[in-house]
Protein backbone atom coordinates (compact mmCIF):
# COMPACT_ATOMS: atom_id res chain seq x y z
CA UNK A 1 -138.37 -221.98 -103.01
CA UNK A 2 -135.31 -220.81 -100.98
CA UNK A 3 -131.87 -222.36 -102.10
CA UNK A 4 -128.53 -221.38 -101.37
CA UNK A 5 -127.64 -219.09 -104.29
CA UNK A 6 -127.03 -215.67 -102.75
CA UNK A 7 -129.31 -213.81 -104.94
CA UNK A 8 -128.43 -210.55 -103.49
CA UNK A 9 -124.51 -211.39 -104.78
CA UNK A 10 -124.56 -208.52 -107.23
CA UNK A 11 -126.34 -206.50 -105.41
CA UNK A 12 -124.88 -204.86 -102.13
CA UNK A 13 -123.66 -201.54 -103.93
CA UNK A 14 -126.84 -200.82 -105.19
CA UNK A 15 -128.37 -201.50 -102.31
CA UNK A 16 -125.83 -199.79 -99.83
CA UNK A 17 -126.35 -196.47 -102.61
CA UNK A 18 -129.54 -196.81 -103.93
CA UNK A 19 -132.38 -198.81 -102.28
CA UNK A 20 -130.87 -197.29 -98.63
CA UNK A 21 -132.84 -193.46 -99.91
CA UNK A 22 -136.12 -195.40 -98.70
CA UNK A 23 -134.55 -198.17 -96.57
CA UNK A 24 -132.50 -196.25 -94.35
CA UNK A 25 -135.19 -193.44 -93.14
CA UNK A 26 -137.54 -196.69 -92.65
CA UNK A 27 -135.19 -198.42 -90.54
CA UNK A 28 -134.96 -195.51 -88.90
CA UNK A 29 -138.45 -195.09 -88.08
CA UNK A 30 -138.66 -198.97 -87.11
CA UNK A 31 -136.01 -198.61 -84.45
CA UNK A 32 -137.88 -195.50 -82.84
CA UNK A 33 -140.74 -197.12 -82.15
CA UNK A 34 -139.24 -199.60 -79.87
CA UNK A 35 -141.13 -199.90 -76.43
CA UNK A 36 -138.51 -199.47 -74.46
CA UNK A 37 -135.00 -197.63 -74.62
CA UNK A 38 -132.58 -199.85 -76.63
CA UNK A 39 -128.87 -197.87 -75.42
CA UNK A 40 -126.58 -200.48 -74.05
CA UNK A 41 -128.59 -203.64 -74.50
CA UNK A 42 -127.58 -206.01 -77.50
CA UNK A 43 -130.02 -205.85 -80.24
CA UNK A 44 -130.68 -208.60 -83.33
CA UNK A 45 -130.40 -206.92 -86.85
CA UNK A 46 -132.04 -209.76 -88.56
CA UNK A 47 -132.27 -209.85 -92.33
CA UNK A 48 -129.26 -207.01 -91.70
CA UNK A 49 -128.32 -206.56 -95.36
CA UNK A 50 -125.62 -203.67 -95.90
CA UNK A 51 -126.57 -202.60 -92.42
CA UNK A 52 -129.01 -199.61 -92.31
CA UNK A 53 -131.10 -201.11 -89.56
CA UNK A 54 -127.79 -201.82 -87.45
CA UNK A 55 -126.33 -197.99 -88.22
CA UNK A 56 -129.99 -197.41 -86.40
CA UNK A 57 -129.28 -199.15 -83.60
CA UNK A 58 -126.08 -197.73 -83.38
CA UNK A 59 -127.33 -194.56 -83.71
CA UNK A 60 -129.07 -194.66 -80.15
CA UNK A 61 -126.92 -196.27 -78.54
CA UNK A 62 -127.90 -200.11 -78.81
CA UNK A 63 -125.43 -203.11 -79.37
CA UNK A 64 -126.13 -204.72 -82.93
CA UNK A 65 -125.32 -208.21 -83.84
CA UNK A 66 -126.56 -208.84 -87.71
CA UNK A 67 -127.80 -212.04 -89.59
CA UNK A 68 -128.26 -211.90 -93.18
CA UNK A 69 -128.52 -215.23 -95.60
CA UNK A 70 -126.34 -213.37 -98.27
CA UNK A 71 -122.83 -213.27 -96.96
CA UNK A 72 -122.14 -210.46 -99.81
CA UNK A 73 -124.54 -208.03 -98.17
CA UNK A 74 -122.75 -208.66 -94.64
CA UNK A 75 -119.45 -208.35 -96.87
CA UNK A 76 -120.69 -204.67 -97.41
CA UNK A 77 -118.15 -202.27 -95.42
CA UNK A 78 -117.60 -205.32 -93.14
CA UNK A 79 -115.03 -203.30 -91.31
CA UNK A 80 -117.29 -200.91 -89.74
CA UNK A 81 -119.99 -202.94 -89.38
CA UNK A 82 -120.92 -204.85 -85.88
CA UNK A 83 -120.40 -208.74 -85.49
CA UNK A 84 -122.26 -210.75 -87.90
CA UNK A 85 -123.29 -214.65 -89.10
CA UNK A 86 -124.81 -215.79 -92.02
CA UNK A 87 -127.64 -217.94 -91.88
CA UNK A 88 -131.21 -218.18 -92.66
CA UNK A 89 -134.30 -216.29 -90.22
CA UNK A 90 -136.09 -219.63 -90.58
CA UNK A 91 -133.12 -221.31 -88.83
CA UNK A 92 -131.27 -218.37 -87.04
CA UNK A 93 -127.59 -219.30 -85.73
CA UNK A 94 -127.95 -217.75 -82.17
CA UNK A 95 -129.16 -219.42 -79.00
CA UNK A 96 -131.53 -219.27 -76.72
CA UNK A 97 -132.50 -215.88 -75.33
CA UNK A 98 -129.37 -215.09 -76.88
CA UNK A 99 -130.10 -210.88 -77.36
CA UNK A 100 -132.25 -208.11 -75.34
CA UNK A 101 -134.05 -207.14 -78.60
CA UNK A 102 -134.67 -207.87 -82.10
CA UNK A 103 -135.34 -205.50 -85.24
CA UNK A 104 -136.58 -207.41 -88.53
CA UNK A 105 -136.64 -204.70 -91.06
CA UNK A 106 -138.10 -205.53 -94.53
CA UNK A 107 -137.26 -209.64 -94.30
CA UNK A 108 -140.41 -211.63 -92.75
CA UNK A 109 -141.73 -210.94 -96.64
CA UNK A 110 -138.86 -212.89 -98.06
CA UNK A 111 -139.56 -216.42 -96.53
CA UNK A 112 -142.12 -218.99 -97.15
CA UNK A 113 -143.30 -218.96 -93.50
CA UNK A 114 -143.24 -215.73 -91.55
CA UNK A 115 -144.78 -216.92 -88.76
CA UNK A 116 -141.94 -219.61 -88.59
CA UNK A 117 -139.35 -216.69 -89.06
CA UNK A 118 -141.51 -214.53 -86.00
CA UNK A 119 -140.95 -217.84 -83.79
CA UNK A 120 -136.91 -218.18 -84.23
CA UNK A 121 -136.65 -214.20 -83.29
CA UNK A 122 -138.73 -214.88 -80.52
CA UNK A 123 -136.64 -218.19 -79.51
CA UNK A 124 -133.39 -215.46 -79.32
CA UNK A 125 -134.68 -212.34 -77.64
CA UNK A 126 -134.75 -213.12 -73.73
CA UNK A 127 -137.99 -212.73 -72.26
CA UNK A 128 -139.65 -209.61 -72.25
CA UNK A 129 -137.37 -208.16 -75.21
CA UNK A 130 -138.60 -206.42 -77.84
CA UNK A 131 -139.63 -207.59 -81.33
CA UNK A 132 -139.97 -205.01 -84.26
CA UNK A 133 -140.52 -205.67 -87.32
CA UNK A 134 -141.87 -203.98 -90.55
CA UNK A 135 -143.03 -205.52 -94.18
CA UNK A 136 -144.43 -203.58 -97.14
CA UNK A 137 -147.85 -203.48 -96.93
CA UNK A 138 -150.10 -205.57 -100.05
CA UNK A 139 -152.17 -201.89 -101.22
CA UNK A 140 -151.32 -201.35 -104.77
CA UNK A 141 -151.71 -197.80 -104.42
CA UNK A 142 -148.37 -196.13 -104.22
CA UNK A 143 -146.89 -198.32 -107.43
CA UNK A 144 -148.08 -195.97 -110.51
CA UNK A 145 -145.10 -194.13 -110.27
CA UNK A 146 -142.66 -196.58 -109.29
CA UNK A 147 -144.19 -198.78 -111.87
CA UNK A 148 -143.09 -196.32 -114.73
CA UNK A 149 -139.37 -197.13 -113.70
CA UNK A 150 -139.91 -200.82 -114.26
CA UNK A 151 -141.50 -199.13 -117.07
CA UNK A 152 -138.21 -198.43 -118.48
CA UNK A 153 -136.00 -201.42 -117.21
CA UNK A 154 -138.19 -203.67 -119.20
CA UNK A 155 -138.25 -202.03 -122.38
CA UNK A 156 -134.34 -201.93 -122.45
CA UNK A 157 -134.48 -205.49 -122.09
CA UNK A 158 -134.64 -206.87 -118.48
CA UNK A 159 -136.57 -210.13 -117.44
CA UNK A 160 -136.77 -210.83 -113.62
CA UNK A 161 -135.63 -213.69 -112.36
CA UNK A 162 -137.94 -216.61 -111.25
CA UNK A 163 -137.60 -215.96 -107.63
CA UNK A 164 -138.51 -212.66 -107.56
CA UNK A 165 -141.95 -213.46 -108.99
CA UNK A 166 -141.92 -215.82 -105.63
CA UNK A 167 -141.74 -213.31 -103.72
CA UNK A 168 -143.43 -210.28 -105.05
CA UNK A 169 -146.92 -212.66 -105.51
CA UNK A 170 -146.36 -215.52 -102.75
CA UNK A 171 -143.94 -214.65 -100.05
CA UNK A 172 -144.61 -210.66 -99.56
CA UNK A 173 -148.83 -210.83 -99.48
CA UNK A 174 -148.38 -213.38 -96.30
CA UNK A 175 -147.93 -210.25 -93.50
CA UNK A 176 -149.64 -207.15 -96.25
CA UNK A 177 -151.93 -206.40 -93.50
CA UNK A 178 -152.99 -205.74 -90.16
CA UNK A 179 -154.73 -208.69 -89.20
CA UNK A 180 -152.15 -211.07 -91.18
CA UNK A 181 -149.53 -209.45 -88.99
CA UNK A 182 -151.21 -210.03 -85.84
CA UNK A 183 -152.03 -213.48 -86.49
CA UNK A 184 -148.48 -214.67 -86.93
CA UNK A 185 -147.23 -212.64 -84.10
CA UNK A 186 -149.79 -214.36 -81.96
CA UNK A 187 -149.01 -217.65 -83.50
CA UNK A 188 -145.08 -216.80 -82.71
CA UNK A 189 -146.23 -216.62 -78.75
CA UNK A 190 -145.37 -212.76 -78.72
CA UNK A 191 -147.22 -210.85 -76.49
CA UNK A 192 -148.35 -206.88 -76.01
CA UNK A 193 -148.48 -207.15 -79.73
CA UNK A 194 -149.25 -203.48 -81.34
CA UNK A 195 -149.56 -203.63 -85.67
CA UNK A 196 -150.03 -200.98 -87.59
CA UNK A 197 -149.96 -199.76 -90.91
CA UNK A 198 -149.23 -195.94 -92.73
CA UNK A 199 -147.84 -193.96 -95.52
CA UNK A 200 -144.12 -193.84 -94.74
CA UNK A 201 -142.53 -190.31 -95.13
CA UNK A 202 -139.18 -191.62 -96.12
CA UNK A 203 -137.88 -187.92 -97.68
CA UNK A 204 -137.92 -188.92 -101.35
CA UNK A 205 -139.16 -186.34 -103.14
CA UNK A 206 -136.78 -186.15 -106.20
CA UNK A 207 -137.77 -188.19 -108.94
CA UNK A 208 -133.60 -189.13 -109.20
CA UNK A 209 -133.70 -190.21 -105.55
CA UNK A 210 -136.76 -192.22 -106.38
CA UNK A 211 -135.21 -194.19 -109.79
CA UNK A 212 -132.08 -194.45 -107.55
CA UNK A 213 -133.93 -196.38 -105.01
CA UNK A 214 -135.50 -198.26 -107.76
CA UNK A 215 -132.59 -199.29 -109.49
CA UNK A 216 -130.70 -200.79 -106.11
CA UNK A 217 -133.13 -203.64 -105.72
CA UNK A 218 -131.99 -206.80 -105.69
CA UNK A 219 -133.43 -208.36 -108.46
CA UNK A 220 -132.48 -205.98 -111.44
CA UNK A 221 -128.65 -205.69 -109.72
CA UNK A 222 -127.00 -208.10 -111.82
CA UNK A 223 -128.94 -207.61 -114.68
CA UNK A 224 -127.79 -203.69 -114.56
CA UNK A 225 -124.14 -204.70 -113.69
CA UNK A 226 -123.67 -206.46 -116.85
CA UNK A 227 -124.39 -203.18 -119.01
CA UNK A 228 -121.94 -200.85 -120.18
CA UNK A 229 -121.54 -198.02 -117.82
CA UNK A 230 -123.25 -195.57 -120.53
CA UNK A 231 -126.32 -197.86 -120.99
CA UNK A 232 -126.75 -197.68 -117.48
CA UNK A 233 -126.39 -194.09 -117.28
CA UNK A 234 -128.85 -193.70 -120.19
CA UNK A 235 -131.08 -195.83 -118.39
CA UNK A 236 -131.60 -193.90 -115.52
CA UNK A 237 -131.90 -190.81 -117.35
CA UNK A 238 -135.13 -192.26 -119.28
CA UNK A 239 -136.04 -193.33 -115.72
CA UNK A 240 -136.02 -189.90 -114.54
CA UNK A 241 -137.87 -188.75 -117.64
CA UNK A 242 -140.44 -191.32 -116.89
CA UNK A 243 -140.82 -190.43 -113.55
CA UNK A 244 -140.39 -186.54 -113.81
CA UNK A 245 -144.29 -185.39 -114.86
CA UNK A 246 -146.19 -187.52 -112.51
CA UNK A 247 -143.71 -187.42 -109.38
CA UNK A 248 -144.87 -187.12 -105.68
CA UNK A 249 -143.34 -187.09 -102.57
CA UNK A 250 -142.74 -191.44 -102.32
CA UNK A 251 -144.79 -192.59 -99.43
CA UNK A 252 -144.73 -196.27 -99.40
CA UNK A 253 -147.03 -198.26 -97.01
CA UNK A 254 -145.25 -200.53 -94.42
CA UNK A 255 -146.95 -202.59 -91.46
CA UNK A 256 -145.33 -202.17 -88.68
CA UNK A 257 -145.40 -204.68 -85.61
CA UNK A 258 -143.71 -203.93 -82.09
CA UNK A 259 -144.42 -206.22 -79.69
CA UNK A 260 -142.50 -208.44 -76.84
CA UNK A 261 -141.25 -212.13 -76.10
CA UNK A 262 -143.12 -213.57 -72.97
């Protein structure tokens, strides 16, 4: 299913302003968990995107180096951003034992073969380094609300495109759980591997914050770049209204894995 159309081309501002109100506090949360203190050693933002998992890193003192396959996402405020490649997690463009650590934040659900994917982040973290990596977990049960945005963003007209049906109903269910998790970590040859899963506080409260988040996916950013700026703006206003009578604090459910390389 992968090709090399960027499909997150369009969608790095949206992203960087918009999907970063749940991304950012999760990346945040990812990095913390770490087993071991990351300051000073250099640390694999795999799947970087605009860069919230490296800011992270940064943020405590670790060295990142990012990988993203969309070179527009890297492109993002390249010039305060650490050293980065583009290239695929499947086929990663480091070698051997090539970093201390690796974070894969929200990616392993966007390939075909995430146990694959868990092997080439082992194959660059030297042995003993760390391995962290978080998916959304399958549950259906935080959606109702969200759903009411897509709601919305249909009615005015918006189809998704055929590869984000891929991935919504065959790449993301492949690690939605505990044991699928631990299975391909164990197939990967990681070791001291720890998965959990919970309802991630990630601050969004406001049902603006939540339609912002919404609306800065990657598969509606084109689609909502080609609209006049006051369509868009009335679309997120009927978003809001949408949202507004049923909202709760957003706590999406991630699965979490930390483990090590042997």
């Amino acid at each position: 299913m992968e090709s090399d159309e960027d499909r997150y081309a369009a969608a790095a501002t949206g992203w960087a302003t918009g999907a970063a109100r749940v991304y950012g506090p999760l990346a945040t949360q990812l990095v913390a968990v770490a087993p071991h203190p990351l300051a000073g050693r250099r640390v694999l933002d795999a799947g970087a995107g605009t860069g919230l998992a490296s800011a992270a890193l940064a943020a405590v003192g670790a060295h990142p180096v990012a990988v993203d396959r969309s070179p527009a996402m890297l492109a993002w405020a390249a010039g305060r951003r650490p050293p980065a490649v583009a290239g695929a997690l499947e086929a990663l463009p480091l070698r051997d034992d090539a970093v201390d650590d690796t974070v894969a934040a929200f990616v392993l659900n966007h390939v075909d073969d995430p146990t694959a994917a868990l092997a080439e982040l082992a194959r660059v973290t030297r042995p003993g380094g760390a391995v962290l990596a978080t998916v959304a977990a399958a549950t259906t049960r935080h959606r109702a609300v969200r759903d009411r945005i897509d709601a919305v963003v249909a009615d005015a007209g918006f189809v998704p495109p055929p590869w984000y049906a891929h991935l919504t109903r065959a790449q993301a269910p492949l690690l939605g759980d505990v044991p699928a998790m631990t299975a391909a970590a164990e197939s990967a040859g990681l070791v001291d591997i720890v998965v959990t899963e919970h309802a991630a506080d990630v601050g969004v409260e406001r049902p603006e914050d939540l339609v912002d988040y919404r609306l800065g996916q990657a598969h509606v950013a084109a689609w909502l770049a080609g609209l006049p700026e006051a369509d868009r703006g009335a679309l997120r206003r009927a978003a809001v209204d949408a949202v507004t009578p049923v909202m709760a604090p957003y706590r999406p459910p991630v699965v979490t894995l930390v483990a090590r390389t042997a």
